[in-house]
C-alpha atoms as a PDB file:
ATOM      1  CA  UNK A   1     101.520 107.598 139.418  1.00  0.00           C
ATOM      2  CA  UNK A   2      99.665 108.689 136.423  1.00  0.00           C
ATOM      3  CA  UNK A   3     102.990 110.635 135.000  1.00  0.00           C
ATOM      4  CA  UNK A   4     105.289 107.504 135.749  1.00  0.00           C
ATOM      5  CA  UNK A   5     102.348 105.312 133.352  1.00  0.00           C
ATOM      6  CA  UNK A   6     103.080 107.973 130.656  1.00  0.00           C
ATOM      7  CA  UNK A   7     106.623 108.356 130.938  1.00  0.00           C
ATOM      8  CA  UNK A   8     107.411 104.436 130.758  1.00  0.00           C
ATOM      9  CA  UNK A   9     106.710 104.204 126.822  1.00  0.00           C
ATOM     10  CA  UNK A  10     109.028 107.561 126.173  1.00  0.00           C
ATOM     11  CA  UNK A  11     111.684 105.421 128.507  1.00  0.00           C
ATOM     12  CA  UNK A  12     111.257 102.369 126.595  1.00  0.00           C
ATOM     13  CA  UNK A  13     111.283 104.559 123.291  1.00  0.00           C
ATOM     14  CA  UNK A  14     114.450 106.427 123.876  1.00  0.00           C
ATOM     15  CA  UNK A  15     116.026 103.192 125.201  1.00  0.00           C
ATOM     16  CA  UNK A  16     115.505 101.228 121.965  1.00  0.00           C
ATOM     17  CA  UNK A  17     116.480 104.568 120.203  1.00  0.00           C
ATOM     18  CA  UNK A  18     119.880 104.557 121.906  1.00  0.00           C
ATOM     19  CA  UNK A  19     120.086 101.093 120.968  1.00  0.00           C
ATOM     20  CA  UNK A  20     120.103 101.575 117.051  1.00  0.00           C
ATOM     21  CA  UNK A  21     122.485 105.229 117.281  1.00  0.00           C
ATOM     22  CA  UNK A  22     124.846 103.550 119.097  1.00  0.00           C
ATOM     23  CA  UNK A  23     126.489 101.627 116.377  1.00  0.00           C
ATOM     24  CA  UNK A  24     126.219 104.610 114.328  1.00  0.00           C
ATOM     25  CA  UNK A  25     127.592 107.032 117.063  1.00  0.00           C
ATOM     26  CA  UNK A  26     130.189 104.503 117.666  1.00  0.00           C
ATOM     27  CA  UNK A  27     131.717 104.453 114.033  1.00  0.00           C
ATOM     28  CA  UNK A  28     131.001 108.370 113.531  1.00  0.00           C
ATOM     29  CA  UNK A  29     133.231 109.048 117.188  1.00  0.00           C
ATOM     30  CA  UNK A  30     136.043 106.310 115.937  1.00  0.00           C
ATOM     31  CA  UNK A  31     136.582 108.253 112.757  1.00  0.00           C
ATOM     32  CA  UNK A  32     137.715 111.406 114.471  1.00  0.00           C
ATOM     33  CA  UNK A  33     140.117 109.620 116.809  1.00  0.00           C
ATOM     34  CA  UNK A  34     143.811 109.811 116.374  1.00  0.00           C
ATOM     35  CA  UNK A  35     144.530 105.586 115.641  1.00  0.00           C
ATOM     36  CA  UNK A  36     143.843 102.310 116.753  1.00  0.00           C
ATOM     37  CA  UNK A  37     145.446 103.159 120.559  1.00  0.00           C
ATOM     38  CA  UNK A  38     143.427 105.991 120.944  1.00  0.00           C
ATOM     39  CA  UNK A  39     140.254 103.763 119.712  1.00  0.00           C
ATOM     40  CA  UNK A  40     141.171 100.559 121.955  1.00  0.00           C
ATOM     41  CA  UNK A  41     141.589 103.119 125.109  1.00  0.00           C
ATOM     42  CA  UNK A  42     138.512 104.348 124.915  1.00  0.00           C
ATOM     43  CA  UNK A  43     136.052 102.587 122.556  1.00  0.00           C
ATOM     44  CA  UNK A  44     132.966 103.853 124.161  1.00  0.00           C
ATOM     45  CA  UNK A  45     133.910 106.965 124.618  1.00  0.00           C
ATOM     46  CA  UNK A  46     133.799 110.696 122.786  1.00  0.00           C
ATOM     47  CA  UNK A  47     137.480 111.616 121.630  1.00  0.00           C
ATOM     48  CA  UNK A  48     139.462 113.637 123.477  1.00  0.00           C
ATOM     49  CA  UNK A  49     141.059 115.495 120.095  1.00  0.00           C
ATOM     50  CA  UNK A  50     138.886 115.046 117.017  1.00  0.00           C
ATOM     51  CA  UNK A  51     141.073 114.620 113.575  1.00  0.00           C
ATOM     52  CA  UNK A  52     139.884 114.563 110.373  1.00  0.00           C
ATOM     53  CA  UNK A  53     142.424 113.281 108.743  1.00  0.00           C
ATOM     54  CA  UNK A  54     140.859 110.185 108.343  1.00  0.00           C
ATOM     55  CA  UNK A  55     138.089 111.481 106.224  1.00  0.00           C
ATOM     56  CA  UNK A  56     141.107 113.215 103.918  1.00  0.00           C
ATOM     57  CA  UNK A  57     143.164 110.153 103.527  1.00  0.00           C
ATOM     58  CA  UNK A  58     140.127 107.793 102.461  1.00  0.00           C
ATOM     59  CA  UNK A  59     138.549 110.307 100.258  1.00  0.00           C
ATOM     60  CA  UNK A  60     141.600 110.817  98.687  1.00  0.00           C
ATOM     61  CA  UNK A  61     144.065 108.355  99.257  1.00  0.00           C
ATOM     62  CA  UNK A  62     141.628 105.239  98.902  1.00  0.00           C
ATOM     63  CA  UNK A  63     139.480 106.252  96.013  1.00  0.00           C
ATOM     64  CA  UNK A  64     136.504 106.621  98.301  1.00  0.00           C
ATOM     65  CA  UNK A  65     135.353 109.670  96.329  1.00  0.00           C
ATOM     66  CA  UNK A  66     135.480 107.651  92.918  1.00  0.00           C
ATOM     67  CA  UNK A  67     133.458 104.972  94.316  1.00  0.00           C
ATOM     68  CA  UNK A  68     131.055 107.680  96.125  1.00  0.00           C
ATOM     69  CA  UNK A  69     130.590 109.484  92.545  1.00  0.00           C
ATOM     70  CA  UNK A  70     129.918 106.122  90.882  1.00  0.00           C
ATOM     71  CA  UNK A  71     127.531 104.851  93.358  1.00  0.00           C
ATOM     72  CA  UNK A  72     125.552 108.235  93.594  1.00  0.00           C
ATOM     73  CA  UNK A  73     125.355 108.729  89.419  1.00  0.00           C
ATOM     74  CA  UNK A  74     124.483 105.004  89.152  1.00  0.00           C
ATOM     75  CA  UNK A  75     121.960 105.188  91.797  1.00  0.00           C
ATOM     76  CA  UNK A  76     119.963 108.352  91.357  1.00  0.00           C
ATOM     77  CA  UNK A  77     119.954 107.970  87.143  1.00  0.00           C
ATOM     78  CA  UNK A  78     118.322 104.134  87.782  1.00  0.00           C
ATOM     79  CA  UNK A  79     116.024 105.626  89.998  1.00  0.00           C
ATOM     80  CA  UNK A  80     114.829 108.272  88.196  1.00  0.00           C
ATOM     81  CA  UNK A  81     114.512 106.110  84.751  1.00  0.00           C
ATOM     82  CA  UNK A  82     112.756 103.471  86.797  1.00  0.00           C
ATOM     83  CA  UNK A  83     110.632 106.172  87.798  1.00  0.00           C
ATOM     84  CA  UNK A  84     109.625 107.379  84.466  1.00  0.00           C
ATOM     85  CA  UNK A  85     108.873 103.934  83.263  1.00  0.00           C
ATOM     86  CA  UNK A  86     106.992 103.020  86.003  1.00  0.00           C
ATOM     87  CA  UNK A  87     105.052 106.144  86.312  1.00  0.00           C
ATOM     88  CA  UNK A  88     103.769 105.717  82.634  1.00  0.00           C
ATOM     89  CA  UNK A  89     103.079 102.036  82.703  1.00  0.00           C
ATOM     90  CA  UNK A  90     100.844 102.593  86.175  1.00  0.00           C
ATOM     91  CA  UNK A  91      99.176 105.356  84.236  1.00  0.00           C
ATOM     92  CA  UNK A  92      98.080 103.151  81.063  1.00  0.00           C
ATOM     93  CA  UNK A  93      97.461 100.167  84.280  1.00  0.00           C
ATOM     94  CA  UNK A  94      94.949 102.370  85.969  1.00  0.00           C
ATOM     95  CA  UNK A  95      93.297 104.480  83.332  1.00  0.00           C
ATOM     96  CA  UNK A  96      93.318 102.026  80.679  1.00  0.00           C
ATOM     97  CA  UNK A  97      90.038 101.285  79.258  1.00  0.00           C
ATOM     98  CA  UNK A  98      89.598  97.714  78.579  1.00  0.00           C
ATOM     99  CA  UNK A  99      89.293  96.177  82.372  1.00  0.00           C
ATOM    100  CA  UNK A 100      90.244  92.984  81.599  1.00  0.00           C
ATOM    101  CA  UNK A 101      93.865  93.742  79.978  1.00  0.00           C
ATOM    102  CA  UNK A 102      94.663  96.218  82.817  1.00  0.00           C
ATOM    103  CA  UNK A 103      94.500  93.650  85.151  1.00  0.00           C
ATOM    104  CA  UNK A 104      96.232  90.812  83.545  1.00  0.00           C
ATOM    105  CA  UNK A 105      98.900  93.320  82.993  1.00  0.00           C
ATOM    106  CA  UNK A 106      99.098  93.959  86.712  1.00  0.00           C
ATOM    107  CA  UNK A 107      98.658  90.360  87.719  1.00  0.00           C
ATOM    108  CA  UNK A 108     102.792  89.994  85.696  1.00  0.00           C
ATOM    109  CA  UNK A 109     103.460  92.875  87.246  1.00  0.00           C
ATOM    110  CA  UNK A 110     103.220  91.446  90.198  1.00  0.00           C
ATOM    111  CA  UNK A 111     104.904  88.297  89.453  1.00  0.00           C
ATOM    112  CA  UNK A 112     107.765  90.395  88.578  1.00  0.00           C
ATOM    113  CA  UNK A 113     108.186  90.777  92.486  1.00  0.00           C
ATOM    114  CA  UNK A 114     107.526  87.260  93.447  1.00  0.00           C
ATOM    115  CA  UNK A 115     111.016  86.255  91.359  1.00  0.00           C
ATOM    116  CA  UNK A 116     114.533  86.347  93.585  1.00  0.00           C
ATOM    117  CA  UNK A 117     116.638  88.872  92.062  1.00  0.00           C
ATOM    118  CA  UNK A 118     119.576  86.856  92.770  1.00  0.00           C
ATOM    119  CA  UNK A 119     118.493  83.948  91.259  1.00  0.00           C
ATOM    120  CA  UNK A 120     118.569  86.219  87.712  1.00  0.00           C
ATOM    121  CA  UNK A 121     122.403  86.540  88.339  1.00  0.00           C
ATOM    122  CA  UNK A 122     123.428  84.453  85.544  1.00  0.00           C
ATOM    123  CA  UNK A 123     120.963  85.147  82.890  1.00  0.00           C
ATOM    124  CA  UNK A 124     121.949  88.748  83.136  1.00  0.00           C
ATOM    125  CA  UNK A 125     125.127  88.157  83.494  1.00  0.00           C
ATOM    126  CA  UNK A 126     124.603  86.390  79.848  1.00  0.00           C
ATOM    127  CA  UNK A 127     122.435  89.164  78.534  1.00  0.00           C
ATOM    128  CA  UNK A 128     125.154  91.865  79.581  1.00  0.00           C
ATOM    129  CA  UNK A 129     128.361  89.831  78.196  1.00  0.00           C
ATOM    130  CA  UNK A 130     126.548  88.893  74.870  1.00  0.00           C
ATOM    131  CA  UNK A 131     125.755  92.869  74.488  1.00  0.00           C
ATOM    132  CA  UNK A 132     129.567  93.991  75.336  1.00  0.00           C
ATOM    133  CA  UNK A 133     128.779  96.298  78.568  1.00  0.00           C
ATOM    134  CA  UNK A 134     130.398  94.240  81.265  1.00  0.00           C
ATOM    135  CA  UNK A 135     132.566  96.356  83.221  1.00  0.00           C
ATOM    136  CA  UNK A 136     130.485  99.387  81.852  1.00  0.00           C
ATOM    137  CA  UNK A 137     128.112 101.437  84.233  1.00  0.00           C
ATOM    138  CA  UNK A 138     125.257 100.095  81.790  1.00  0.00           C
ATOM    139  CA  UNK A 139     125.705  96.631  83.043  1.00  0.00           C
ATOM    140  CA  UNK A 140     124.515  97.831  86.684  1.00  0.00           C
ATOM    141  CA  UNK A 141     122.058 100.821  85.335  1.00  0.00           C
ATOM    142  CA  UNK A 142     119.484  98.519  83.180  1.00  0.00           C
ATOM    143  CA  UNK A 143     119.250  95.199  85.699  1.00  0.00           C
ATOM    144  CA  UNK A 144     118.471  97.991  88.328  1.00  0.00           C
ATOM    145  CA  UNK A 145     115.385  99.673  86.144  1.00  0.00           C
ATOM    146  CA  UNK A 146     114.648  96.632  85.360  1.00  0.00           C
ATOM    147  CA  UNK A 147     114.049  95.424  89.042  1.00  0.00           C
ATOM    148  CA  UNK A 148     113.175  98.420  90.305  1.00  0.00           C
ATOM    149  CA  UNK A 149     109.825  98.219  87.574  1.00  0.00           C
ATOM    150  CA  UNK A 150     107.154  96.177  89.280  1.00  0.00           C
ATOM    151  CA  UNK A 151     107.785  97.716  92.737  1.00  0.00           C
ATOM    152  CA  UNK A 152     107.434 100.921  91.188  1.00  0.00           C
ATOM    153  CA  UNK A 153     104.136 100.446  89.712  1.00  0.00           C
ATOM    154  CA  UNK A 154     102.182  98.978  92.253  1.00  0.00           C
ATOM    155  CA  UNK A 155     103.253 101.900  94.834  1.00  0.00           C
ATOM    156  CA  UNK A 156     102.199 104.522  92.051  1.00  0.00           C
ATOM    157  CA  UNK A 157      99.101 102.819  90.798  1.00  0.00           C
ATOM    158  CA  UNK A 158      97.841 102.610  94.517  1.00  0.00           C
ATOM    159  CA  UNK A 159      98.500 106.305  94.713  1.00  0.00           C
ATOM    160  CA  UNK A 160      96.605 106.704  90.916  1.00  0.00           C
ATOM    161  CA  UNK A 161      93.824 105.041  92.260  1.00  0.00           C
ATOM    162  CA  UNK A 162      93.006 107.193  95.309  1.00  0.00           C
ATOM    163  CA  UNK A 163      93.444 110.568  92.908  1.00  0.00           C
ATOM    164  CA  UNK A 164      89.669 112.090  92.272  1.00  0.00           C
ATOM    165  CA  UNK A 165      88.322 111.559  88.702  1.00  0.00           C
ATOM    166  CA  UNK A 166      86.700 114.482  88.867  1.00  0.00           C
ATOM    167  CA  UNK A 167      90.378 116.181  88.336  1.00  0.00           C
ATOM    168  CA  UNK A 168      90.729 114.371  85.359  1.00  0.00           C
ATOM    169  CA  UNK A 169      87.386 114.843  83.229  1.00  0.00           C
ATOM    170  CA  UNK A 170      87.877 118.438  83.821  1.00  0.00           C
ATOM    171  CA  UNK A 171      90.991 118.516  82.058  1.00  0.00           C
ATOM    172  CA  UNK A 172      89.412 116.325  79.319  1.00  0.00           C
ATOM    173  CA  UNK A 173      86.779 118.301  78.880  1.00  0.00           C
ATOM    174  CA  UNK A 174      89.621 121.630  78.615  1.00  0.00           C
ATOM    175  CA  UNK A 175      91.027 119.850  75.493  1.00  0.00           C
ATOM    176  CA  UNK A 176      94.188 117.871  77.657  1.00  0.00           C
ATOM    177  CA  UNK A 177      94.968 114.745  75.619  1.00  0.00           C
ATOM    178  CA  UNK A 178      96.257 111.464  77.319  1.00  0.00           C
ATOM    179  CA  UNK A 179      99.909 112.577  77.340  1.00  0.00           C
ATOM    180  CA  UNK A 180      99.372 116.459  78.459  1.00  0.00           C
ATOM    181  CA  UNK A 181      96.968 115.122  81.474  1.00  0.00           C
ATOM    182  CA  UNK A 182      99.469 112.284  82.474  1.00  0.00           C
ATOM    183  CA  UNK A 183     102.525 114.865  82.274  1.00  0.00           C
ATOM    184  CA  UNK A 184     100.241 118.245  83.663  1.00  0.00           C
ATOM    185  CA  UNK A 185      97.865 116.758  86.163  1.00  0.00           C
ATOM    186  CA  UNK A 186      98.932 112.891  87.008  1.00  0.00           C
ATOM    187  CA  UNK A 187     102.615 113.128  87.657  1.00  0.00           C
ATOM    188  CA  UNK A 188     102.379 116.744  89.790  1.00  0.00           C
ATOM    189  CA  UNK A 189      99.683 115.221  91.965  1.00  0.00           C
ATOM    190  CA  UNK A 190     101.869 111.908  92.245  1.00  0.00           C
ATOM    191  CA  UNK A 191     104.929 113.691  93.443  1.00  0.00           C
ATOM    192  CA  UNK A 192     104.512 111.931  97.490  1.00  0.00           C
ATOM    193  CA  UNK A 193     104.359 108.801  95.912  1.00  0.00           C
ATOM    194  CA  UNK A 194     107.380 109.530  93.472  1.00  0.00           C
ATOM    195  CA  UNK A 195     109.673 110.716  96.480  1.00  0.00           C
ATOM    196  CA  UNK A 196     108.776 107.587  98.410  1.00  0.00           C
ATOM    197  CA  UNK A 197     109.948 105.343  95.228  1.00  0.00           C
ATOM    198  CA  UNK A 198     112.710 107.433  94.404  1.00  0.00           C
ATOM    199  CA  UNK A 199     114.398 106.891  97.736  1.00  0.00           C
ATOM    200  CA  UNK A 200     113.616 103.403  98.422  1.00  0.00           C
ATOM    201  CA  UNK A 201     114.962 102.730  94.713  1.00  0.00           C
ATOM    202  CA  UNK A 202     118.144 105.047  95.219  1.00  0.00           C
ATOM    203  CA  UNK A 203     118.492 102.576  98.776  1.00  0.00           C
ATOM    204  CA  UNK A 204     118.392  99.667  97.045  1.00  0.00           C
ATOM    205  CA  UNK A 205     120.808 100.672  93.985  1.00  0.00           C
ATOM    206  CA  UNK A 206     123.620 102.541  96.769  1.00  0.00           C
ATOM    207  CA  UNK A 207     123.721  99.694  98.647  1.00  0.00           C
ATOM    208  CA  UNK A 208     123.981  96.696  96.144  1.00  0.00           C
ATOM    209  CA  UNK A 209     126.633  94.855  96.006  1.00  0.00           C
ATOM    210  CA  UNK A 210     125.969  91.397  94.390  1.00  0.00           C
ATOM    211  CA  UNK A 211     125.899  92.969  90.120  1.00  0.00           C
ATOM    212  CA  UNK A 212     128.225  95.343  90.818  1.00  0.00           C
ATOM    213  CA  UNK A 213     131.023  92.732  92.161  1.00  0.00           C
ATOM    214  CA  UNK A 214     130.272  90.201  89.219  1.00  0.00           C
ATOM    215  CA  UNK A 215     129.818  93.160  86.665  1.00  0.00           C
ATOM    216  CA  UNK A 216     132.654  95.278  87.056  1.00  0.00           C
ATOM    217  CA  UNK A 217     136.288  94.918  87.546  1.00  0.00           C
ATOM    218  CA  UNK A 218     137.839  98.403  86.821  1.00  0.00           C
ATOM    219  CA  UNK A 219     139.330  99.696  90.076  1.00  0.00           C
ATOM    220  CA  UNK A 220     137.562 103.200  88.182  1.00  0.00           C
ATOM    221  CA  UNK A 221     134.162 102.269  87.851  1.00  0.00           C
ATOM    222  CA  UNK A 222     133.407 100.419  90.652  1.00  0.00           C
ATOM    223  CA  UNK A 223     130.579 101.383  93.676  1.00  0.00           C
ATOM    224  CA  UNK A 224     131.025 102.372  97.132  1.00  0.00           C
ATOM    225  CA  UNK A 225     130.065  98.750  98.020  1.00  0.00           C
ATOM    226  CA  UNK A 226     132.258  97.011  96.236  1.00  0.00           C
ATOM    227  CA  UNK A 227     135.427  99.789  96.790  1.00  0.00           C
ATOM    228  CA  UNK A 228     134.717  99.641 100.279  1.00  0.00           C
ATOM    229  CA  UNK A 229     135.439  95.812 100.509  1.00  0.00           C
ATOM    230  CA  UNK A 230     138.770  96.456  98.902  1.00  0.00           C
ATOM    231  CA  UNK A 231     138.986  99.591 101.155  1.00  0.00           C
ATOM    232  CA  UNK A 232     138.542  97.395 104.291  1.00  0.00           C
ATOM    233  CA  UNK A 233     141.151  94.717 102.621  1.00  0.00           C
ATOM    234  CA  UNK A 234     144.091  97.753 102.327  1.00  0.00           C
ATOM    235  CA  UNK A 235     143.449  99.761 105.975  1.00  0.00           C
ATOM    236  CA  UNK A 236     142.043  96.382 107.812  1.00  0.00           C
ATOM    237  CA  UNK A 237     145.072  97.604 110.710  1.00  0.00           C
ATOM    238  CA  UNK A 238     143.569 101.187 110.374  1.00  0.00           C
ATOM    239  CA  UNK A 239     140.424 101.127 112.484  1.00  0.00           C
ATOM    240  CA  UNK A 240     139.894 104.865 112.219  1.00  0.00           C
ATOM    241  CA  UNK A 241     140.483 105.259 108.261  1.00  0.00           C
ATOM    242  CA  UNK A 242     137.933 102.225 108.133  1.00  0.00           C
ATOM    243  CA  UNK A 243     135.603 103.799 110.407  1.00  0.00           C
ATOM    244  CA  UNK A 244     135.145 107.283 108.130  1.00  0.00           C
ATOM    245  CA  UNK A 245     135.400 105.297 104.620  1.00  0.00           C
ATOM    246  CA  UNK A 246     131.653 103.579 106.664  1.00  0.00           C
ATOM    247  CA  UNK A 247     130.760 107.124 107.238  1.00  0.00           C
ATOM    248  CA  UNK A 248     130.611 108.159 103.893  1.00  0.00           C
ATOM    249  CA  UNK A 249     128.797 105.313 103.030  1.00  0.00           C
ATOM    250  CA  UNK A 250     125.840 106.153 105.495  1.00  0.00           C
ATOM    251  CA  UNK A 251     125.937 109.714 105.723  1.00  0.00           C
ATOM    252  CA  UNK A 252     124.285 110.953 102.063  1.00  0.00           C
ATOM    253  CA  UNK A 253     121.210 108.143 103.048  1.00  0.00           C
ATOM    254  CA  UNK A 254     120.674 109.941 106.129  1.00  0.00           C
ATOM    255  CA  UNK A 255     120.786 113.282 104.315  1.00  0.00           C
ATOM    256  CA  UNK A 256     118.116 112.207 101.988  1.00  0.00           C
ATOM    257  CA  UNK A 257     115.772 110.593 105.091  1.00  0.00           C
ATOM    258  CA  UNK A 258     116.140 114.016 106.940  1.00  0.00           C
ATOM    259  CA  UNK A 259     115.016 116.566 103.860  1.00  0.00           C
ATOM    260  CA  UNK A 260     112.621 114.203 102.430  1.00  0.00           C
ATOM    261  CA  UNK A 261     111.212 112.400 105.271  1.00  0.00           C
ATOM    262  CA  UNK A 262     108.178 114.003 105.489  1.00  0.00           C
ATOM    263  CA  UNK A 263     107.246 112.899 101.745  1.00  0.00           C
ATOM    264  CA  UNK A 264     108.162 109.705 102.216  1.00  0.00           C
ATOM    265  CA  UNK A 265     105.578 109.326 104.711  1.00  0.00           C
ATOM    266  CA  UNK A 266     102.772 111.391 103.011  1.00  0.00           C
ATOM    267  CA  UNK A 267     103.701 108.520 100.130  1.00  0.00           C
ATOM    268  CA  UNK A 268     103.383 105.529 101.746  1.00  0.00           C
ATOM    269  CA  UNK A 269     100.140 106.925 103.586  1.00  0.00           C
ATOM    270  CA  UNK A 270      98.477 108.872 100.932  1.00  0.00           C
ATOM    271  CA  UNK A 271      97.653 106.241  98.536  1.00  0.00           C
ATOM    272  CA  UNK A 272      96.055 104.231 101.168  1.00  0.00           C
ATOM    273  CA  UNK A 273      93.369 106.840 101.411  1.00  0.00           C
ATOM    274  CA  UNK A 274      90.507 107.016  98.432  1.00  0.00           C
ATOM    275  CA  UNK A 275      90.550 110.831  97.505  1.00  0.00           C
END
C-alpha cells in the first residue's frame, strides 16, 4: 500500500509528461511520413517507412535554411551584446560607491520591464526608418539589446550580490583595478548566471515575430518566424513538409536546454543564495 502512495506522483508525473511530448512527438513522427494519406491514416501513429525528404525539400526548396541562419546570427549576436552591456552596468549597479545613485539607477532599471514591448512598436519603428536600417538585420539586433537590458541586469546583479567580498578586496589589494577585477574575477564567477540570460535572451530573440514582420521585407533577410508563416502559406496542402519546416524551428532550442540545462538551473538558483 505504501509503494502504490509512492508510485501515484511518478504516475501523475509521467502522465502530464506525455501530455506536453505528445504534440512534439506528433509533429516530429508526421515529418518522416510519406504525405498527407499516409498522415490522415494514421495520425497517432509511428510511420511505417520514415522519409526524409521532407527535411531536404524545406531546407532547400523553401529557404528554411536562410531563415534558420538569420534567426540563429540575429539571435545569439543580441544575446551576447545584451550580455556584455548588462553585465557591466550590474557591475557599476552593485559595486558602485555612492548608495544612493546605485539605487535610483536600478529603480529605471526596473521600470524598463514594467513597459509593454509592443506598445514601443511605432516609436522604433520611427527611430529605425529615420536612421535608414529598415529591412537591415540592425533594425531587429538593437530593439532586441535594447529590451533584453533591464532583464539582464537584475538577474546578474542578484547573482553579484550573493558573490563573497572577500574575493574581491583580495584582488584589490594584488593591484587589480576596476576593469581587470570585473573582466578576471566578476564575469568568470558570473558564468551560471550568464548561461541562464544568454538562453532565455536567445528564446526570446528566435522566437519573435512582431519587429521582424514590420522590419523586414527581403524574402533574404527574414527570420525563421516570419519565413515560416510564408512557408506554411506555400505547402499549407503539404502536411508533412509543414511538419519538418516546425521541426527545425524547435529542434536547436531543445539542443541548447539539453547541454546547458544544468547551468541554467545553477543560475536561476545560485543568486538566490548569499555566498
Amino acid at each position: 500500500m505504501r509503494a502504490l502512495k509512492k508510485s501515484i506522483p511518478h504516475i501523475f508525473l509521467m502522465g502530464y509528461l506525455l501530455i506536453i511530448l505528445y504534440p512534439f512527438l506528433f509533429v516530429l513522427f508526421s515529418s518522416v511520413k510519406t504525405d498527407n494519406q499516409s498522415i490522415a491514416s494514421n495520425p497517432f501513429g509511428l510511420p511505417t517507412s520514415i522519409i526524409f525528404d521532407n527535411y531536404v525539400n524545406a531546407w532547400v526548396n523553401a529557404s528554411i535554411n536562410t531563415y534558420f541562419f538569420n534567426s540563429l546570427y540575429i539571435g545569439v549576436l543580441s544575446a551576447c551584446i545584451s550580455i556584455l552591456f548588462a553585465a557591466m552596468l550590474a557591475f557599476a549597479v552593485t559595486r558602485m560607491r555612492y548608495n544612493k545613485v546605485s539605487a535610483i539607477v536600478f529603480q529605471l532599471i526596473l521600470i524598463g520591464m514594467l513597459i509593454p514591448n509592443n506598445s514601443l512598436l511605432l516609436p522604433i519603428y520611427g527611430i529605425m526608418r529615420n536612421l535608414n536600417l529598415l529591412d537591415t538585420h540592425l533594425a531587429l539586433i538593437l530593439p532586441y539589446v535594447a529590451n533584453a537590458i533591464p532583464f539582464s541586469v537584475i538577474i546578474l546583479a542578484a547573482f553579484m550580490r550573493s558573490l563573497p567580498g572577500e574575493i574581491e578586496e583580495a584582488a584589490v589589494i594584488d593591484g587589480l583595478s576596476s576593469a581587470g577585477l570585473f573582466a578576471k574575477i566578476i564575469l568568470p564567477l558570473t558564468v551560471p548566471a550568464i548561461v541562464t540570460v544568454f538562453i532565455i535572451n536567445f528564446l526570446g530573440n528566435w522566437n519573435e515575430f512582431l519587429l521582424a514582420n514590420y522590419f523586414i521585407s527581403s524574402n533574404e533577410l527574414k527570420t525563421l518566424p516570419v519565413g515560416m508563416v510564408g512557408f506554411r502559406d506555400a505547402y499549407n496542402t503539404n502536411y508533412a513538409q509543414m511538419a519538418a519546416g516546425i521541426v527545425f524551428s524547435v529542434v536547436p532550442v531543445m539542443i541548447i536546454y539539453a547541454i546547458l540545462q544544468e547551468k541554467i538551473i545553477e543560475g536561476v538558483t545560485a543568486g538566490s543564495v548569499k555566498g
